[in-house]
C-alpha atoms as a PDB file:
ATOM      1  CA  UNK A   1      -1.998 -13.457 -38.235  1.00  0.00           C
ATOM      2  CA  UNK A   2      -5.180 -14.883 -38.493  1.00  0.00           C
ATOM      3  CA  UNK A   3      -8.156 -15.964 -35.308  1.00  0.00           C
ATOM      4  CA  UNK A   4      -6.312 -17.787 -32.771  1.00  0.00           C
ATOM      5  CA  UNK A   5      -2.582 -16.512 -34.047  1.00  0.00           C
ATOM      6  CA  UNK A   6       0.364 -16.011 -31.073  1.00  0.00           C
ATOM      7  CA  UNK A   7       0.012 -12.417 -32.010  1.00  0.00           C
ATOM      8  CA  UNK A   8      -3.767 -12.061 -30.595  1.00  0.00           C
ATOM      9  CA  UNK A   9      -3.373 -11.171 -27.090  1.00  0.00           C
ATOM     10  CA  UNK A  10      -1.036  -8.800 -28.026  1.00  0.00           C
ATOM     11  CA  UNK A  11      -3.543  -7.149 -30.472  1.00  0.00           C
ATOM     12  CA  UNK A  12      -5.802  -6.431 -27.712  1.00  0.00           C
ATOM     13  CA  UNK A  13      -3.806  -3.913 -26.199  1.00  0.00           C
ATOM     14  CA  UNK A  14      -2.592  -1.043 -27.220  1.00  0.00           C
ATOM     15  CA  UNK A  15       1.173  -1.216 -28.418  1.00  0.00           C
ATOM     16  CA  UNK A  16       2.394   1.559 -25.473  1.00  0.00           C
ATOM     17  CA  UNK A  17       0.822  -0.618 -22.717  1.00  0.00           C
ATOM     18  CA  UNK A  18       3.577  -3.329 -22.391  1.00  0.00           C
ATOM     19  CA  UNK A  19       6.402  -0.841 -22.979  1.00  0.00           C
ATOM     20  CA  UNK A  20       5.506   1.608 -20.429  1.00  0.00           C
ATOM     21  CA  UNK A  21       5.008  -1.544 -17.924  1.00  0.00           C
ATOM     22  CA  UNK A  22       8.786  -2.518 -18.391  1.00  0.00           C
ATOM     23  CA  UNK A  23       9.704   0.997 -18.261  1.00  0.00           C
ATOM     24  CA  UNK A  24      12.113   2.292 -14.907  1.00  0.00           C
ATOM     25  CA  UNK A  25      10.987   5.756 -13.632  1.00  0.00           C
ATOM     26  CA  UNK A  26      11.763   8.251 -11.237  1.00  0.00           C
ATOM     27  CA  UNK A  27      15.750   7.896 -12.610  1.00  0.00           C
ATOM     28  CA  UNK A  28      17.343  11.213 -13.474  1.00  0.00           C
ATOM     29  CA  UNK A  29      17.217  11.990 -16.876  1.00  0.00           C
ATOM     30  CA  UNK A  30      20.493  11.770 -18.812  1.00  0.00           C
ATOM     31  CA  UNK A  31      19.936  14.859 -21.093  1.00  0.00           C
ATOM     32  CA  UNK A  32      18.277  17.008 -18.116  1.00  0.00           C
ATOM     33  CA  UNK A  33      21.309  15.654 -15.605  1.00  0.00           C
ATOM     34  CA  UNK A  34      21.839  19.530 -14.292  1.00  0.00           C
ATOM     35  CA  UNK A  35      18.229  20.504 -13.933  1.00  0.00           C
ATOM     36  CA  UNK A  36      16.271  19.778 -10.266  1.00  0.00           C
ATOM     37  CA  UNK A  37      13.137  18.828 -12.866  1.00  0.00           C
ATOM     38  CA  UNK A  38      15.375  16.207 -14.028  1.00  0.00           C
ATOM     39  CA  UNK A  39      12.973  13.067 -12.591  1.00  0.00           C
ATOM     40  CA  UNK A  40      11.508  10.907 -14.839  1.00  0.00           C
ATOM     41  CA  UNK A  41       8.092  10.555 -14.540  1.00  0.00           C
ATOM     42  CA  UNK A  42       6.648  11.045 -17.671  1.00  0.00           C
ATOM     43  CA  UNK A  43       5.568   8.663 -20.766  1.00  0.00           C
ATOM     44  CA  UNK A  44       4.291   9.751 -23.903  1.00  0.00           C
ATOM     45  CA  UNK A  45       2.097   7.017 -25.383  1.00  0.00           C
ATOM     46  CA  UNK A  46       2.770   8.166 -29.077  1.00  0.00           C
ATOM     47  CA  UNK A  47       6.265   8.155 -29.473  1.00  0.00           C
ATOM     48  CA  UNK A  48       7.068   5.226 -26.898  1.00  0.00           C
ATOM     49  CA  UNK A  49      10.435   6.691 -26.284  1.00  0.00           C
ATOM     50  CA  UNK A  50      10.978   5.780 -22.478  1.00  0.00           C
ATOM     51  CA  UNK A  51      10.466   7.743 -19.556  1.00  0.00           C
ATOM     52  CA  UNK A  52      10.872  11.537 -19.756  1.00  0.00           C
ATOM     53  CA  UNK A  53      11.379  14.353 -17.704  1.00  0.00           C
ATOM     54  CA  UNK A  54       9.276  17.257 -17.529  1.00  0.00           C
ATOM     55  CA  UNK A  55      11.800  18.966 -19.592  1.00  0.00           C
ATOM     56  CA  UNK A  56      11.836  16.542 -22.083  1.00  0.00           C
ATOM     57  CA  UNK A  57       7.951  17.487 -22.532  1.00  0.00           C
ATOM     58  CA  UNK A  58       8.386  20.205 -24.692  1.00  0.00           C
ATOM     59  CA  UNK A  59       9.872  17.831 -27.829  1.00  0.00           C
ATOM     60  CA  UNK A  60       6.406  15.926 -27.352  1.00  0.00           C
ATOM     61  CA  UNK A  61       3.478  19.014 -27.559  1.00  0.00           C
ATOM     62  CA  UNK A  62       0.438  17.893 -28.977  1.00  0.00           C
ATOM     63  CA  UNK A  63       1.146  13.909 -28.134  1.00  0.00           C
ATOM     64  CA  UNK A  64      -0.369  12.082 -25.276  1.00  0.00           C
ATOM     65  CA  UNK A  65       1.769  11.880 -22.072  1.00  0.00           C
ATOM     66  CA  UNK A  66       0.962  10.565 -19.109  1.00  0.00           C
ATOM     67  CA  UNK A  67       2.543  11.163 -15.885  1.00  0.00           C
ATOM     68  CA  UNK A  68       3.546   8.004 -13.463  1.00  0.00           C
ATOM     69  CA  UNK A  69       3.639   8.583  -9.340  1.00  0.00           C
ATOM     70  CA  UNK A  70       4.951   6.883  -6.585  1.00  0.00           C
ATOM     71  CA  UNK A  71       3.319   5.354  -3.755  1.00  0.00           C
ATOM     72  CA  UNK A  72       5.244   2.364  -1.252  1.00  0.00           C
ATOM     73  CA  UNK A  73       7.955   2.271  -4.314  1.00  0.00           C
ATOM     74  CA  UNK A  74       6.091   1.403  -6.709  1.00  0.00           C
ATOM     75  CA  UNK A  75       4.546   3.177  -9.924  1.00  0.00           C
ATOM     76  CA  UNK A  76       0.685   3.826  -9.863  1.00  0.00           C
ATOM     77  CA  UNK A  77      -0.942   6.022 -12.914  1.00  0.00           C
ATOM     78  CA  UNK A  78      -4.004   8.089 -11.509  1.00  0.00           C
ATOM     79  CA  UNK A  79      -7.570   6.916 -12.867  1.00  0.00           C
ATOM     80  CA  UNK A  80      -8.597   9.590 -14.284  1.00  0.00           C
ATOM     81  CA  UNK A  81      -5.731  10.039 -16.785  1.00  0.00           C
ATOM     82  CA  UNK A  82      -5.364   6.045 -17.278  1.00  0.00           C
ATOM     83  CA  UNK A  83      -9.135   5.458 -18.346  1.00  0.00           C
ATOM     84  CA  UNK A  84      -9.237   7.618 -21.481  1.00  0.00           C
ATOM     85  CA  UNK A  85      -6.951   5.532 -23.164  1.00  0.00           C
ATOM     86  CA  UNK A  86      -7.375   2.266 -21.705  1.00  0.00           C
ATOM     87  CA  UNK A  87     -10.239  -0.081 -20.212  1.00  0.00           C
ATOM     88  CA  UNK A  88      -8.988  -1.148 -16.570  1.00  0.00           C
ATOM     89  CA  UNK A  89     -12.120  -2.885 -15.884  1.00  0.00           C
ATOM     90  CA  UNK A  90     -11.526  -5.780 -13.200  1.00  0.00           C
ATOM     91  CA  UNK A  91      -8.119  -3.543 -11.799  1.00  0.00           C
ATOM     92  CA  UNK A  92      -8.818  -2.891  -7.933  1.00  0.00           C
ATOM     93  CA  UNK A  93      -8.274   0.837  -7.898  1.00  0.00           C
ATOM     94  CA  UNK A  94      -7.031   2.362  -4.324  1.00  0.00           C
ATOM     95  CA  UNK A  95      -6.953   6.330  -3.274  1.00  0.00           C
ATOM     96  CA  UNK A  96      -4.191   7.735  -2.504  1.00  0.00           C
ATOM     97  CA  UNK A  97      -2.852  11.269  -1.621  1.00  0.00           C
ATOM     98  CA  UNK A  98      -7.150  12.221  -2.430  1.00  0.00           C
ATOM     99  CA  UNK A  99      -6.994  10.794  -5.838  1.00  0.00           C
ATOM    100  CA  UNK A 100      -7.883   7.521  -7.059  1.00  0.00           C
ATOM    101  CA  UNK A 101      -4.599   5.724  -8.552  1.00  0.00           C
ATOM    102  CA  UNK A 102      -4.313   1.755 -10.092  1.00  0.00           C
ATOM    103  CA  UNK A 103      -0.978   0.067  -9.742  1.00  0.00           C
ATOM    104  CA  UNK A 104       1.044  -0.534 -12.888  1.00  0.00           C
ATOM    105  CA  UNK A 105       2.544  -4.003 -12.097  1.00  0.00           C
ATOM    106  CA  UNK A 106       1.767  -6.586  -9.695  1.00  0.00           C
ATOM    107  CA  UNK A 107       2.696  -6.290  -5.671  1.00  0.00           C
ATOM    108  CA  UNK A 108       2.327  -9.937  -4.550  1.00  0.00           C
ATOM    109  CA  UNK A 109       1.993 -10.785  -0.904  1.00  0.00           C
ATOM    110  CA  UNK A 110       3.382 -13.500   0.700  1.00  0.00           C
ATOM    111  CA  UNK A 111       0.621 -14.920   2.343  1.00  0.00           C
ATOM    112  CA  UNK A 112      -3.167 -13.809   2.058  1.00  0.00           C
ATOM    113  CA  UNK A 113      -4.392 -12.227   5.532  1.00  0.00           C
ATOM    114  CA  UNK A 114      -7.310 -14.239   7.222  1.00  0.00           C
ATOM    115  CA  UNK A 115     -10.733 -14.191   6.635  1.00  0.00           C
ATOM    116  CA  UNK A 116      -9.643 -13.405   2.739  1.00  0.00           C
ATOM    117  CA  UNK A 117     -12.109 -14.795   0.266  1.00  0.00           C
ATOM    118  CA  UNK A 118     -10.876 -12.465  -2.614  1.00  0.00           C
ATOM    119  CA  UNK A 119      -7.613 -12.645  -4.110  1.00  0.00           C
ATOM    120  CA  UNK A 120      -5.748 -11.511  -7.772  1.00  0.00           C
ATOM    121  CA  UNK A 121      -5.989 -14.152 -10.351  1.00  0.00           C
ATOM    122  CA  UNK A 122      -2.352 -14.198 -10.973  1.00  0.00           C
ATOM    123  CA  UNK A 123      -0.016 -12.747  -8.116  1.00  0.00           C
ATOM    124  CA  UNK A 124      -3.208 -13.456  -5.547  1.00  0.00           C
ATOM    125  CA  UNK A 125      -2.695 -10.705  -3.653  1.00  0.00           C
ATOM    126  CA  UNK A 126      -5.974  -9.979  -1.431  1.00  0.00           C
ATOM    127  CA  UNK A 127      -8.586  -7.717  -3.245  1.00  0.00           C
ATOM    128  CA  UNK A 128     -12.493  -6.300  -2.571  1.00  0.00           C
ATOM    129  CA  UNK A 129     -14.531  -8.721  -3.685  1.00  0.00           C
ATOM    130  CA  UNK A 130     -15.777  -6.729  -7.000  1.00  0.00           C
ATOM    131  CA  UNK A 131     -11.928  -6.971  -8.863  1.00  0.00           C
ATOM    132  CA  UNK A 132     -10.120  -9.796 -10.505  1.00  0.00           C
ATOM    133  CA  UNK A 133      -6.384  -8.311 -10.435  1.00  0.00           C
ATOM    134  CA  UNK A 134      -4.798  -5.871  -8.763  1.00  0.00           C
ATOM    135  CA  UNK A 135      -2.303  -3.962 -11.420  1.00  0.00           C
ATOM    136  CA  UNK A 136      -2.403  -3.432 -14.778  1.00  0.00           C
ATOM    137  CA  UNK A 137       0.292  -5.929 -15.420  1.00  0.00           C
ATOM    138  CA  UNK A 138      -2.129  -8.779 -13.956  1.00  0.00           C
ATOM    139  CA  UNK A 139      -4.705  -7.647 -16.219  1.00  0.00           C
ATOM    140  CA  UNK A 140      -3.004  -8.632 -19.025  1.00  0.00           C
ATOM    141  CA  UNK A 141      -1.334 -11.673 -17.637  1.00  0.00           C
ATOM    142  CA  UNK A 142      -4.473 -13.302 -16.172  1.00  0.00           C
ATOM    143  CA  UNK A 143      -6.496 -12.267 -19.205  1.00  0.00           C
ATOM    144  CA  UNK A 144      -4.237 -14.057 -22.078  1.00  0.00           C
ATOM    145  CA  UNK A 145      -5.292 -17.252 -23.490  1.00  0.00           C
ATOM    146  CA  UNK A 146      -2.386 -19.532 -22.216  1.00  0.00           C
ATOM    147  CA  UNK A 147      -2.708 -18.114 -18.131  1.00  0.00           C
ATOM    148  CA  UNK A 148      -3.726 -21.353 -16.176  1.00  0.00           C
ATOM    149  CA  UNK A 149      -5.627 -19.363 -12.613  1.00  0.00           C
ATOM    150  CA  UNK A 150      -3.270 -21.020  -9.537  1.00  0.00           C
ATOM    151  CA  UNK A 151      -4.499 -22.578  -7.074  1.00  0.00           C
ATOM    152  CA  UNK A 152      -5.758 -20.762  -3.792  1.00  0.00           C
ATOM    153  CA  UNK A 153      -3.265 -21.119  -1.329  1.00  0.00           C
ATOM    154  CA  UNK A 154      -5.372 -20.097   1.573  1.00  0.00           C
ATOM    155  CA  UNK A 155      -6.839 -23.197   1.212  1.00  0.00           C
ATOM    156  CA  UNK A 156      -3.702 -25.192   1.240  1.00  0.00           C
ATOM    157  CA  UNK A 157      -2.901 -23.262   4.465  1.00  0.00           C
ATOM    158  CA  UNK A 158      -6.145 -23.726   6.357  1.00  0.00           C
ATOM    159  CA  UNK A 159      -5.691 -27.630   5.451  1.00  0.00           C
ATOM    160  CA  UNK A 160      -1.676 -27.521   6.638  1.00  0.00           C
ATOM    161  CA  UNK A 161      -2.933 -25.563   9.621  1.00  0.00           C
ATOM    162  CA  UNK A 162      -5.421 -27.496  10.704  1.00  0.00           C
ATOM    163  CA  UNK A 163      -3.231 -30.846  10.288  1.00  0.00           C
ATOM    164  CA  UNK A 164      -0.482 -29.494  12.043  1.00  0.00           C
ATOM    165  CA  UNK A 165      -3.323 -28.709  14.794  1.00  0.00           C
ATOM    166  CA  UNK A 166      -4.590 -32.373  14.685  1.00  0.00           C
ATOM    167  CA  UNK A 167      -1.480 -33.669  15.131  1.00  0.00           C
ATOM    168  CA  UNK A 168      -0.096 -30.992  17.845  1.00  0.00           C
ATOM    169  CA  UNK A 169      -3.364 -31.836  19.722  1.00  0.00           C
ATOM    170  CA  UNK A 170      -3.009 -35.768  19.186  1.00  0.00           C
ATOM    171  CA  UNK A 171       1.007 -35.564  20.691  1.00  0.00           C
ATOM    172  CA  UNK A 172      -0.040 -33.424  23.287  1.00  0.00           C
ATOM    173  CA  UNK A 173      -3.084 -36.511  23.971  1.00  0.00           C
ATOM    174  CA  UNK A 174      -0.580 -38.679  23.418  1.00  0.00           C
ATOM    175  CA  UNK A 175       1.631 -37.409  26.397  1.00  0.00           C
ATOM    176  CA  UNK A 176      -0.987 -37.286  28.677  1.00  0.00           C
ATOM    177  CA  UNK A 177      -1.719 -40.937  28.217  1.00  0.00           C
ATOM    178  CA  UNK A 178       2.009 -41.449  29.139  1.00  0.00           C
ATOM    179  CA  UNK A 179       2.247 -38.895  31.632  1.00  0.00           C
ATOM    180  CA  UNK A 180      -0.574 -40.516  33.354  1.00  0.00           C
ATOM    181  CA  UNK A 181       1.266 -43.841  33.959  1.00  0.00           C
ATOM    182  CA  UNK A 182       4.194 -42.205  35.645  1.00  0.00           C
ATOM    183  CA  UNK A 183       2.984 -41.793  39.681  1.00  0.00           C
ATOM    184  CA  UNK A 184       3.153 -38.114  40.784  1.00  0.00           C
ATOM    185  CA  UNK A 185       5.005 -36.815  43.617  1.00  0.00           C
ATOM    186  CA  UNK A 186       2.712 -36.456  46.442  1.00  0.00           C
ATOM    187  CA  UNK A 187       2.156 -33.064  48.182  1.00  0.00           C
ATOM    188  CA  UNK A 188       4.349 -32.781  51.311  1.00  0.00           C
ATOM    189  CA  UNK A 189       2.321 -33.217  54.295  1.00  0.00           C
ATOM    190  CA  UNK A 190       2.689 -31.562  57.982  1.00  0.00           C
ATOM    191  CA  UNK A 191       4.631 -34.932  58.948  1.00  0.00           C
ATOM    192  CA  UNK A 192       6.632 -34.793  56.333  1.00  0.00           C
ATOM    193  CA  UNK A 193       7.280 -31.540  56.321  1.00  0.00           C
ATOM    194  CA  UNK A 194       8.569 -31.744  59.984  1.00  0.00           C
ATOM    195  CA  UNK A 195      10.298 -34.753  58.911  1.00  0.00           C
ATOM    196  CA  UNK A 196      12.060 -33.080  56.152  1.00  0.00           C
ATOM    197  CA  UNK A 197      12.879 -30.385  58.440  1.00  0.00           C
ATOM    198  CA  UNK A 198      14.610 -32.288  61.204  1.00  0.00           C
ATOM    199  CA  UNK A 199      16.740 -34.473  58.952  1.00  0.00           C
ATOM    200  CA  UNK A 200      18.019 -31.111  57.217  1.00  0.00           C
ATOM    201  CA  UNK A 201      21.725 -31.753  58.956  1.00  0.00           C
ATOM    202  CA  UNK A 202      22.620 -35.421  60.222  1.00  0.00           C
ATOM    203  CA  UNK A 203      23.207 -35.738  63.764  1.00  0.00           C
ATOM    204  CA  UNK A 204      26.226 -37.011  65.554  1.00  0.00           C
ATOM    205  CA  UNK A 205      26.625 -38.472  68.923  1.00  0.00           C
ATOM    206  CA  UNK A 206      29.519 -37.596  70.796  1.00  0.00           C
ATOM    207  CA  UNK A 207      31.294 -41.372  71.809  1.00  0.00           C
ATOM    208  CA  UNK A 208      31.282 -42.514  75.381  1.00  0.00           C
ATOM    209  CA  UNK A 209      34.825 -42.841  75.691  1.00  0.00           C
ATOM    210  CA  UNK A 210      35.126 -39.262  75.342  1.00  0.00           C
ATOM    211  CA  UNK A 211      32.731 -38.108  78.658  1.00  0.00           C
ATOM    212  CA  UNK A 212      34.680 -37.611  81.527  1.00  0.00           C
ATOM    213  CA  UNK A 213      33.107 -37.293  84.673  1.00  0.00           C
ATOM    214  CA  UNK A 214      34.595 -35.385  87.907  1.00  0.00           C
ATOM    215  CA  UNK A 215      34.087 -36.376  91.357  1.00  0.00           C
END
């Protein structure tokens, strides 16, 4: 294809990136099923194969294999091992378990936490200020010539928020202003108070015809 082609993004990356991306790991292995190394968590970049076990190594010497770890269920490839064979440039990079990892696909969050004011150009999950994406999978996403950046949502929040704050605050103004033609029950004073207190039970007088009177 020539300059400007459909087939131009996908020339920029290397032709194992998007397979390994869509590969399924840590599943046991179907020719290793009776071996305890049986986990797949290995990827060899030359033959493109799926994921192997550690087993399954020994068919690959001499090719490039990378191995894929775990962390909050989902895949992350350490730094060091990633960076030989591909530029992750812009990809927030986090430490874990003492060694510096990137996340292969995107972990979106629901809602950005306050006081954000960076966030992944494509799943906007919240990032350090320095990084554009936050997996490799955004990377390529939110680098292709047809991604269209979405709109911050924080924003959109903040503006909802404060609307539904202007108009909590104007009913609650509102009530007042009704509230305030309604005439309050006045504390009971000592007078009342004793009245209230003798007219607890209503008293009955005994009739005169019943009064007898002895001589």
């Amino acid at each position: 294809m020539g300059a400007g082609g459909p087939d131009d993004d996908d020339n920029r990356w290397p032709p194992w990136l998007k397979p390994l991306l869509k590969e399924t790991f840590f599943v046991q292995c179907k020719q290793h099923a009776d071996s305890h190394k049986s986990e797949c968590n290995m990827y060899c970049l030359d033959c493109m194969n799926g994921a192997l076990c550690s087993l399954c190594l020994t068919h690959h010497k001499d090719h490039r294999a990378i191995q894929i770890r775990r962390s909050s269920y989902h895949d992350v490839i350490r730094v060091n091992e990633i960076q030989k064979v591909l530029d992750i440039t812009g990809v927030q990079t986090y430490i874990i378990n003492s060694a510096r990892v990137v996340f292969l696909n995107e972990r979106p969050q629901p809602r950005p936490g306050k006081g954000v004011t960076n966030t992944c150009e494509v799943c906007e999950r919240s990032l350090l200020d320095s990084y554009r994406f936050c997996s490799l999978g955004c990377k390529i996403v939110g680098t292709s010539k047809n991604f269209q950046k979405k709109k911050h949502t924080s924003a959109m929040t903040s503006d909802s928020e404060d609307s539904y704050c202007s108009s909590s605050s104007h009913g609650r103004h509102m009530n007042s202003k009704f509230q305030s033609f309604t005439p309050s029950t006045p504390p009971p004073t000592s007078v009342n108070y004793r009245t209230a207190k003798r007219r607890k039970g209503i008293p009955h007088r005994a009739p005169l015809g019943g009064l007898i009177i002895e001589y």
